[in-house]
PDB file of N, CA and C in Angstrom:
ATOM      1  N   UNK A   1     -10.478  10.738   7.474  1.00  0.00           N
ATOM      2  CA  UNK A   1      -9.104  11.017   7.232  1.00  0.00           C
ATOM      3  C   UNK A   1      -8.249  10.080   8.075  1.00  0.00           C
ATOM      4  N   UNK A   2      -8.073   9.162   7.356  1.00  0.00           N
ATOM      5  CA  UNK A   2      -7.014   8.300   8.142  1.00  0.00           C
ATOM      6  C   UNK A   2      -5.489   9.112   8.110  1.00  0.00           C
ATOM      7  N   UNK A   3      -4.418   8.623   8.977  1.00  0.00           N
ATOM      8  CA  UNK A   3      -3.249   9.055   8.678  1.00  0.00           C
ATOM      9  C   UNK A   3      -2.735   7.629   7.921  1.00  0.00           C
ATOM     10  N   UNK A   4      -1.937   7.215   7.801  1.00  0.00           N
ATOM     11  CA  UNK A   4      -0.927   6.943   6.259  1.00  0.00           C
ATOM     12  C   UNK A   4      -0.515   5.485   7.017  1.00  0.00           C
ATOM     13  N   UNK A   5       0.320   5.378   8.306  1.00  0.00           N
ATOM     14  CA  UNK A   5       0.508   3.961   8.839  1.00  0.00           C
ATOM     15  C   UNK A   5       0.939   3.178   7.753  1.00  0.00           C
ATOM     16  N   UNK A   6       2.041   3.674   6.839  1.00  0.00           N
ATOM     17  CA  UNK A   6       2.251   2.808   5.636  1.00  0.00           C
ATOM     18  C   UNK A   6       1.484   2.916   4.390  1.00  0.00           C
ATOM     19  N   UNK A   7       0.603   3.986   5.005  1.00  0.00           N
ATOM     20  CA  UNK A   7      -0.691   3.556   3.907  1.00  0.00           C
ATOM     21  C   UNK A   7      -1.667   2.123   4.022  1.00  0.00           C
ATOM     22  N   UNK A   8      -1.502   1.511   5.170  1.00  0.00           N
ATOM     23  CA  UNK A   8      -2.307   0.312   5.351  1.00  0.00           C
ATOM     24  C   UNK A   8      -3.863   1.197   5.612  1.00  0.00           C
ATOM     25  N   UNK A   9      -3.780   1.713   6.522  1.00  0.00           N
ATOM     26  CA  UNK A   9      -5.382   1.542   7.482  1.00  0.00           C
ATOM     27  C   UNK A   9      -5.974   2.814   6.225  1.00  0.00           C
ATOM     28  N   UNK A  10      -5.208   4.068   5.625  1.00  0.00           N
ATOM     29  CA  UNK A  10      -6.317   4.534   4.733  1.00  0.00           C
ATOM     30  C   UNK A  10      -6.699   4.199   3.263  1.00  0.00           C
ATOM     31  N   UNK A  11      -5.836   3.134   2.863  1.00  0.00           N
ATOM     32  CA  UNK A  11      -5.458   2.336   1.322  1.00  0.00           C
ATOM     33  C   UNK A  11      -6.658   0.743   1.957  1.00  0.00           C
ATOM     34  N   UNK A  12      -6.654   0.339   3.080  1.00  0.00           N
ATOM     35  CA  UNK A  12      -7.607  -0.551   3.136  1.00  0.00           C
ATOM     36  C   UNK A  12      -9.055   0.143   3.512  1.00  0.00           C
ATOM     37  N   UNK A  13      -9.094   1.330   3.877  1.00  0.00           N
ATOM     38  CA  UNK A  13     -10.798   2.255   3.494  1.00  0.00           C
ATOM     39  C   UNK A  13     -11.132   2.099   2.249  1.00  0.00           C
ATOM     40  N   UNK A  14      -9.924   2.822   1.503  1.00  0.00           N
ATOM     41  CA  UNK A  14     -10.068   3.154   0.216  1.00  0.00           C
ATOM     42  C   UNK A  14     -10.635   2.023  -0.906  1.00  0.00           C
ATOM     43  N   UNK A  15     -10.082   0.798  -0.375  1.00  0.00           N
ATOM     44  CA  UNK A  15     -10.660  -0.323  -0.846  1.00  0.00           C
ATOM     45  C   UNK A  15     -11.845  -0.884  -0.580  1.00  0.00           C
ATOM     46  N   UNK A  16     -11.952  -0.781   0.879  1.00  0.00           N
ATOM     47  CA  UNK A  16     -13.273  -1.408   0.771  1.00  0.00           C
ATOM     48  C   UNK A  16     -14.449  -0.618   1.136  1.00  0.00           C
ATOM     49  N   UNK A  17     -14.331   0.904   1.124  1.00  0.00           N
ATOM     50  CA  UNK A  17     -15.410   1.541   0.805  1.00  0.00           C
ATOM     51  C   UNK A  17     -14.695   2.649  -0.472  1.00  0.00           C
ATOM     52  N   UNK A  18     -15.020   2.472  -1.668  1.00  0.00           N
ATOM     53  CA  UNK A  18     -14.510   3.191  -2.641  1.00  0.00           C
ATOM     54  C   UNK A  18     -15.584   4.322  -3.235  1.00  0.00           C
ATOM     55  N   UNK A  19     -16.446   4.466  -2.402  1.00  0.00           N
ATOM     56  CA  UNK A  19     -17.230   5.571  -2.452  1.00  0.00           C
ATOM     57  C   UNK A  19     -17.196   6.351  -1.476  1.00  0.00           C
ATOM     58  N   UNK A  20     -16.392   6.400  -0.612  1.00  0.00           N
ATOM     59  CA  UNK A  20     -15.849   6.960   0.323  1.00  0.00           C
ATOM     60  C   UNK A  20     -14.562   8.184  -0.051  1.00  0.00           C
ATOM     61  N   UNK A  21     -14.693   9.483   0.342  1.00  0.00           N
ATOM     62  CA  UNK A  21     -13.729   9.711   0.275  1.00  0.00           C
ATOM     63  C   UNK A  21     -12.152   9.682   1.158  1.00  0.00           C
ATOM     64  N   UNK A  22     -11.073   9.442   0.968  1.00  0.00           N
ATOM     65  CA  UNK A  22     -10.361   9.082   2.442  1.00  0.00           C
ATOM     66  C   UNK A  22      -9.088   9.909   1.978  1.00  0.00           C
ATOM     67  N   UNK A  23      -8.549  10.580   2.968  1.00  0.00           N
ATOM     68  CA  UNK A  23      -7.698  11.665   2.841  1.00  0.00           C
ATOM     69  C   UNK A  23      -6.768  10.780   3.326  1.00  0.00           C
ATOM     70  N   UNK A  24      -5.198  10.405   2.732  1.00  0.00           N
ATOM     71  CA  UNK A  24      -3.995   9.604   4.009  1.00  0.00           C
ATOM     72  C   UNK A  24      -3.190  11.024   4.238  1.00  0.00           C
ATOM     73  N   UNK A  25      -2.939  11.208   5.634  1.00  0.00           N
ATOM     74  CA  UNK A  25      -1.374  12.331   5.666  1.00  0.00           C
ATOM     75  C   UNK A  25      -0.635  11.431   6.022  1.00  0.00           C
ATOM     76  N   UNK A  26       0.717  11.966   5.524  1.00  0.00           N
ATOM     77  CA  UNK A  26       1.568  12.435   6.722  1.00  0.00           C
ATOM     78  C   UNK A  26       2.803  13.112   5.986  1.00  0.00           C
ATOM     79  N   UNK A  27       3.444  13.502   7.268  1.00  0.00           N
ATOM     80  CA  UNK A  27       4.580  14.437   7.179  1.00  0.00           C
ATOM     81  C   UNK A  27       5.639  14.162   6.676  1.00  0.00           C
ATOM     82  N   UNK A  28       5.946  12.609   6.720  1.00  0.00           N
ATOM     83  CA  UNK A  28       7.404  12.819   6.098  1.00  0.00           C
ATOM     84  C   UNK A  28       7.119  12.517   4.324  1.00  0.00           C
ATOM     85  N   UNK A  29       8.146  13.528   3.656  1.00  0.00           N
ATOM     86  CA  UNK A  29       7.865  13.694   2.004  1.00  0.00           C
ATOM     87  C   UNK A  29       8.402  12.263   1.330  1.00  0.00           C
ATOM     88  N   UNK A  30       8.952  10.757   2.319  1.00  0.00           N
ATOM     89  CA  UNK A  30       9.464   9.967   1.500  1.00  0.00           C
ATOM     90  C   UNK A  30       8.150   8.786   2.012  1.00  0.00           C
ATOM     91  N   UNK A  31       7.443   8.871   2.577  1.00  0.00           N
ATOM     92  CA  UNK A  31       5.966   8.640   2.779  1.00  0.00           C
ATOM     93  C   UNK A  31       5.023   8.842   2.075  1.00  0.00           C
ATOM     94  N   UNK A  32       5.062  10.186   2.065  1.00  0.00           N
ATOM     95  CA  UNK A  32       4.105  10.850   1.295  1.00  0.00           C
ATOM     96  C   UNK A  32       3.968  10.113  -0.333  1.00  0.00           C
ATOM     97  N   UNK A  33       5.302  10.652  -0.819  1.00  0.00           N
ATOM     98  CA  UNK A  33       5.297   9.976  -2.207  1.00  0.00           C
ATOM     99  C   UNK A  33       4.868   8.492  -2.443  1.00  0.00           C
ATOM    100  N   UNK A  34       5.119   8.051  -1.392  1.00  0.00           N
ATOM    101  CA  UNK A  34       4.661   6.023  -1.854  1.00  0.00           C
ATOM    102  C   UNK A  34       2.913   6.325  -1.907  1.00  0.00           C
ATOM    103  N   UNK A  35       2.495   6.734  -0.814  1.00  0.00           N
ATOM    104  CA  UNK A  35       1.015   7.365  -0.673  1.00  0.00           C
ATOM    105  C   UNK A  35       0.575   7.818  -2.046  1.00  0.00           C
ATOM    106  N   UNK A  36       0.836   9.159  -2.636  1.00  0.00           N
ATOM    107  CA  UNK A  36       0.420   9.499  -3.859  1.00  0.00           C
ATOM    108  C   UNK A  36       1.182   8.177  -5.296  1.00  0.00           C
ATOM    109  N   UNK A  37       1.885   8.132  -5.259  1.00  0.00           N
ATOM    110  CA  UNK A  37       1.919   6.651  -5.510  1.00  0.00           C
ATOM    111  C   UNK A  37       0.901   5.720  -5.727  1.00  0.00           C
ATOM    112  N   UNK A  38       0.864   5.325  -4.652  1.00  0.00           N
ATOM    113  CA  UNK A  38      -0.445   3.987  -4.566  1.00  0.00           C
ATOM    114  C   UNK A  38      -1.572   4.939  -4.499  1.00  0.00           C
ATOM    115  N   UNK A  39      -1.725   5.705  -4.632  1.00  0.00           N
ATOM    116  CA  UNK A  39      -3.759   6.067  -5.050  1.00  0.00           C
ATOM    117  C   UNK A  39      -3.512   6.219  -6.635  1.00  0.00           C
ATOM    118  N   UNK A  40      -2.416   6.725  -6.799  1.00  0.00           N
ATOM    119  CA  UNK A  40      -2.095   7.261  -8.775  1.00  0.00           C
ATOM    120  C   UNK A  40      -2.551   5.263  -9.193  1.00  0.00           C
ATOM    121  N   UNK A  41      -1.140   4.269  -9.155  1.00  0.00           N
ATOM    122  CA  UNK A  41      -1.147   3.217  -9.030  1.00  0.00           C
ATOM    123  C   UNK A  41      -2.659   2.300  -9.325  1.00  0.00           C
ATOM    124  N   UNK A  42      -2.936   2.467  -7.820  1.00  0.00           N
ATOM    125  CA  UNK A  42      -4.313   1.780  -7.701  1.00  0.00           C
ATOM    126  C   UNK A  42      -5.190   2.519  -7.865  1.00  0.00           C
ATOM    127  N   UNK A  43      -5.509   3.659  -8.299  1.00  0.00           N
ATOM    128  CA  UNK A  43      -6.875   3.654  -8.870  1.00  0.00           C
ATOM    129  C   UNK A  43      -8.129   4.189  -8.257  1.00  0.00           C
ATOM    130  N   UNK A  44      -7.240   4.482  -7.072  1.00  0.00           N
ATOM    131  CA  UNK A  44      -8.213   5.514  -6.280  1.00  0.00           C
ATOM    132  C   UNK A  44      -8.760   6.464  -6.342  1.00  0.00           C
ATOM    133  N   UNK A  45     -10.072   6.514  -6.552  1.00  0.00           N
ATOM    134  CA  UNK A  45     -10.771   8.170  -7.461  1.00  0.00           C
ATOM    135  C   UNK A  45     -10.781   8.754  -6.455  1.00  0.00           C
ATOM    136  N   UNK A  46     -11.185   8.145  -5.102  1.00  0.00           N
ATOM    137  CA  UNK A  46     -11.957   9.017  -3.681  1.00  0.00           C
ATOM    138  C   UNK A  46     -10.739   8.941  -2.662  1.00  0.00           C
ATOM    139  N   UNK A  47      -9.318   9.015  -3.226  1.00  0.00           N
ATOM    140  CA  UNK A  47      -8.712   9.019  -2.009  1.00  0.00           C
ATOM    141  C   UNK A  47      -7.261  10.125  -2.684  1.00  0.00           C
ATOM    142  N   UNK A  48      -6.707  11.136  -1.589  1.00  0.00           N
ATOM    143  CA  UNK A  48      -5.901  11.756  -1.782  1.00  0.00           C
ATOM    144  C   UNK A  48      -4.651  11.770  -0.936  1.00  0.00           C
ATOM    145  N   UNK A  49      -3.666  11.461  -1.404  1.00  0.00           N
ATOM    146  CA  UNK A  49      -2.626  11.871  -0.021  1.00  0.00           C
ATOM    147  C   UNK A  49      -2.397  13.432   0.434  1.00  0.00           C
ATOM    148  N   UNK A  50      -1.681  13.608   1.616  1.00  0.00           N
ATOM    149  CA  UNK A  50      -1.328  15.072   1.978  1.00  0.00           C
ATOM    150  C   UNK A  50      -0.341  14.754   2.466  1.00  0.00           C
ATOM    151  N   UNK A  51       0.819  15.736   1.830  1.00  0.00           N
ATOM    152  CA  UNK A  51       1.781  15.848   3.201  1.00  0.00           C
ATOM    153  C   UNK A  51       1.918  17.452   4.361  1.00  0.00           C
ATOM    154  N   UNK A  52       1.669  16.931   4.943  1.00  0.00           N
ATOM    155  CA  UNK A  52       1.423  17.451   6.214  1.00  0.00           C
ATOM    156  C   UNK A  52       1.148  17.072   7.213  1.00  0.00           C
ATOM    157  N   UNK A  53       1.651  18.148   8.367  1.00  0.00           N
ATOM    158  CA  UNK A  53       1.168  17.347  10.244  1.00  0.00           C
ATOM    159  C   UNK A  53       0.252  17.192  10.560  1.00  0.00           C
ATOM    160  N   UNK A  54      -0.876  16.612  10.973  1.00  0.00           N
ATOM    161  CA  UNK A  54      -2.237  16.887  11.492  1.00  0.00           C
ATOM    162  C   UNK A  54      -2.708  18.190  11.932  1.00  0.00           C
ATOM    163  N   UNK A  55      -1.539  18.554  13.383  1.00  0.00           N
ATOM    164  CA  UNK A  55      -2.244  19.805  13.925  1.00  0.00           C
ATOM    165  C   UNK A  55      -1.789  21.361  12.827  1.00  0.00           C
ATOM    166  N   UNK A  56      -1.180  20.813  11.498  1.00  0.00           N
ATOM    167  CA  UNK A  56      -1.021  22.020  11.201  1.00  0.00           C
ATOM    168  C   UNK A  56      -2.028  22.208  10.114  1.00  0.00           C
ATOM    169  N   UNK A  57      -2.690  21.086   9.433  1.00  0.00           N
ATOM    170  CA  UNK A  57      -3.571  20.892   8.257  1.00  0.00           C
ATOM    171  C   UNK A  57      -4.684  21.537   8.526  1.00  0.00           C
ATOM    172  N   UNK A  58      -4.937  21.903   7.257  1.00  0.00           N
ATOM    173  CA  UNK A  58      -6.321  23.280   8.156  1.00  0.00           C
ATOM    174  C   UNK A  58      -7.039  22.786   6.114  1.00  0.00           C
ATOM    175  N   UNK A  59      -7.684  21.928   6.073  1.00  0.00           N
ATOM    176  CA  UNK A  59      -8.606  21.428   4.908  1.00  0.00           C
ATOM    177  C   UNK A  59      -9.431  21.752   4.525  1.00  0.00           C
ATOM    178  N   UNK A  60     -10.274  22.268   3.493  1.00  0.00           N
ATOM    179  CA  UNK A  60     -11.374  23.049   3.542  1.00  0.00           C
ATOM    180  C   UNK A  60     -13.034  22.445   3.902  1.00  0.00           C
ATOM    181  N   UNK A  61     -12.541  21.197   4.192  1.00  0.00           N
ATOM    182  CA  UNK A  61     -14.162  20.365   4.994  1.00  0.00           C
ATOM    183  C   UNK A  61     -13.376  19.811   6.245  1.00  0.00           C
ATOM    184  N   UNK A  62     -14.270  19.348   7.112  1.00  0.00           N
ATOM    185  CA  UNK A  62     -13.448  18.357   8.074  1.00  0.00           C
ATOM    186  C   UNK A  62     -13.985  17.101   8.042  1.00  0.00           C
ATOM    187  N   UNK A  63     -13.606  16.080   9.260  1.00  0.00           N
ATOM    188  CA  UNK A  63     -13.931  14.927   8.491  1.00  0.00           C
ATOM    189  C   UNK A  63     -14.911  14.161   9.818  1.00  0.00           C
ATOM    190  N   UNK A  64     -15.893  13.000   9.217  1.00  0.00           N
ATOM    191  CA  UNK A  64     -16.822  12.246   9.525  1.00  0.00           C
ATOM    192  C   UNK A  64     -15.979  11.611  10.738  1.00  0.00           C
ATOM    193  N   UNK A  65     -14.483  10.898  10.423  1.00  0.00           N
ATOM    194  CA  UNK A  65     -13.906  10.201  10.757  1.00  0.00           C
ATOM    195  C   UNK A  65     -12.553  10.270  10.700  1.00  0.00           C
ATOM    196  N   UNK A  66     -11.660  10.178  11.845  1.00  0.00           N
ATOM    197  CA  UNK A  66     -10.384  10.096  11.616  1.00  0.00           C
ATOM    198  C   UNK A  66      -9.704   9.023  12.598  1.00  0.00           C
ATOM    199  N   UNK A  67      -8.808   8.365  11.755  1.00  0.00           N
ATOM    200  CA  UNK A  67      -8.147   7.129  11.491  1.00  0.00           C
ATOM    201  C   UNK A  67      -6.924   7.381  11.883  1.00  0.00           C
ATOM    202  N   UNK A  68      -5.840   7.073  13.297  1.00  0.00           N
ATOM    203  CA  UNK A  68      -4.736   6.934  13.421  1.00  0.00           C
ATOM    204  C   UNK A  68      -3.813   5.520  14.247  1.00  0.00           C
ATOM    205  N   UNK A  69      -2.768   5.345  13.666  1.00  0.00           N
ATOM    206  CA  UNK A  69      -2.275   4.238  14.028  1.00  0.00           C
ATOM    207  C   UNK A  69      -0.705   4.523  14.514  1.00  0.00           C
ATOM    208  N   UNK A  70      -0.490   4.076  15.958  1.00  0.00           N
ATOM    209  CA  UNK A  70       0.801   4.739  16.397  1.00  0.00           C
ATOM    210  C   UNK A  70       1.010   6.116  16.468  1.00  0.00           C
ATOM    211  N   UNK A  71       0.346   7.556  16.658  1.00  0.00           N
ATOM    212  CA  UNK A  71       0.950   8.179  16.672  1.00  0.00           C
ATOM    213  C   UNK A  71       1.326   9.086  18.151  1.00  0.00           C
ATOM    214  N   UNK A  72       0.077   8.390  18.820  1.00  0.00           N
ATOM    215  CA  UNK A  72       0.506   8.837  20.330  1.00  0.00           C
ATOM    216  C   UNK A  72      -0.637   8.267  21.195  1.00  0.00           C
ATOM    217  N   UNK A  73      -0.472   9.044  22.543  1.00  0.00           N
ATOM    218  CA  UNK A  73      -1.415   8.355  23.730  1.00  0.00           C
ATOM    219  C   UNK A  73      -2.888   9.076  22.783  1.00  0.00           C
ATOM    220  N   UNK A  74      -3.944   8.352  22.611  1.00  0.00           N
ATOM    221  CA  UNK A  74      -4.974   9.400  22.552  1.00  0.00           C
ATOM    222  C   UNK A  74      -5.548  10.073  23.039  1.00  0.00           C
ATOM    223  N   UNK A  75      -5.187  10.468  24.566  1.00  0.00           N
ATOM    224  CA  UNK A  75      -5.475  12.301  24.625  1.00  0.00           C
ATOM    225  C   UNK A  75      -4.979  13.152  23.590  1.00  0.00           C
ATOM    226  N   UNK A  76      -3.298  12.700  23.482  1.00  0.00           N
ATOM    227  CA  UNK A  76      -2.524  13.766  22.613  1.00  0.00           C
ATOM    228  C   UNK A  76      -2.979  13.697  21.249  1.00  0.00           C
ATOM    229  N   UNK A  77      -3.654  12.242  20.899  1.00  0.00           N
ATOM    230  CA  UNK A  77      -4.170  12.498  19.268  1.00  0.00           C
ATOM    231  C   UNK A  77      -5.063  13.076  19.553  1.00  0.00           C
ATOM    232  N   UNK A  78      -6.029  12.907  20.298  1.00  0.00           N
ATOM    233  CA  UNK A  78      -7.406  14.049  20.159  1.00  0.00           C
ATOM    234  C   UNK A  78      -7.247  15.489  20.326  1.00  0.00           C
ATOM    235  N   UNK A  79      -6.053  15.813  21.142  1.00  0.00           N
ATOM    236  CA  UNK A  79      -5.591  17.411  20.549  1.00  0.00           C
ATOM    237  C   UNK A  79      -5.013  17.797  19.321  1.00  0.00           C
ATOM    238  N   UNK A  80      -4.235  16.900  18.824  1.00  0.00           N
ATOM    239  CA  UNK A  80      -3.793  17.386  17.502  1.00  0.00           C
ATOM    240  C   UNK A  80      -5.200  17.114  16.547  1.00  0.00           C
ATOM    241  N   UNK A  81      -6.246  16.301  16.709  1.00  0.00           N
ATOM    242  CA  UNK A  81      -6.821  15.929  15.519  1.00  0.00           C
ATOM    243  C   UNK A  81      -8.365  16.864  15.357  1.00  0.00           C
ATOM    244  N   UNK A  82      -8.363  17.322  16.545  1.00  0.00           N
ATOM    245  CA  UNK A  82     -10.024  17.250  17.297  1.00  0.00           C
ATOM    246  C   UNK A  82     -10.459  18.954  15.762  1.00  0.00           C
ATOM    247  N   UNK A  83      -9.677  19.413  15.463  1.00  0.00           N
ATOM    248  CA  UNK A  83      -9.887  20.591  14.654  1.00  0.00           C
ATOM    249  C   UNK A  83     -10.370  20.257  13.080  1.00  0.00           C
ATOM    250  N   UNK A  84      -9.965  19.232  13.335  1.00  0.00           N
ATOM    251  CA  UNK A  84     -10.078  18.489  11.767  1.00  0.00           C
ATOM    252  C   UNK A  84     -11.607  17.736  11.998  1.00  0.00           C
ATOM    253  N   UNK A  85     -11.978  17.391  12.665  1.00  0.00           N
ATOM    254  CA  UNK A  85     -13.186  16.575  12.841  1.00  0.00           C
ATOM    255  C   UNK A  85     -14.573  17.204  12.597  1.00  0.00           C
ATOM    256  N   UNK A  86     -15.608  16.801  12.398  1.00  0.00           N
ATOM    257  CA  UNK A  86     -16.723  17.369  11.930  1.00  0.00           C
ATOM    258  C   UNK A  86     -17.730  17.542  12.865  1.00  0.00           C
ATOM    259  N   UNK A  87     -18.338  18.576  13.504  1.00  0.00           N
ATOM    260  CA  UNK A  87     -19.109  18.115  14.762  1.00  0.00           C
ATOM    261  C   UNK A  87     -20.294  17.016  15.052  1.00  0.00           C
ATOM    262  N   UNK A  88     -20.635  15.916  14.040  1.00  0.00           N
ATOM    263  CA  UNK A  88     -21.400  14.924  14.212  1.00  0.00           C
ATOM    264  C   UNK A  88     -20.185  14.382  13.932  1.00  0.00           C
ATOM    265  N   UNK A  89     -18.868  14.587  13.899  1.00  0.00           N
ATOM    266  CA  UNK A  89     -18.273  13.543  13.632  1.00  0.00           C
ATOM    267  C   UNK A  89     -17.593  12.490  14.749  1.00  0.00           C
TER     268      UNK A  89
END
């Protein structure tokens, strides 16, 4: 689950592992839409946007991997994210 960063860092997963599934969030809804956008757009079978905060997203799997760019010191991302993560993850 990458977060969104424009949609760069989870739209370039999505590309170059397209058997991958890759979740982009984020929170703001004029984000969001370019996100669902470009997976509708391009063609992305294995990738979904969300809008929502990290620490409030509660998903029904968690993930292998999570992907953030800018959103804080990473202590503070590993508290908001660490719930979402998979325990081999």
């Amino acid at each position: 689950m990458p977060g969104s960063g424009a949609g760069v860092s989870g739209h370039s997963i999505a590309v170059a592992r397209p058997d991958m599934q890759v979740d982009v969030l984020d929170s703001s809804h004029k984000k969001y839409a370019f996100l669902r956008q470009a997976v509708a757009e391009l063609g992305f079978e294995e990738c979904s946007a969300v809008c929502e905060r990290a620490e409030s997203w509660r998903p029904s799997e968690r993930f292998d991997c999570i992907v953030s760019r800018a959103l804080a010191e990473i202590a503070e991302i590993i508290s908001l994210v660490e719930h979402l993560l998979a325990p081999a993850g």
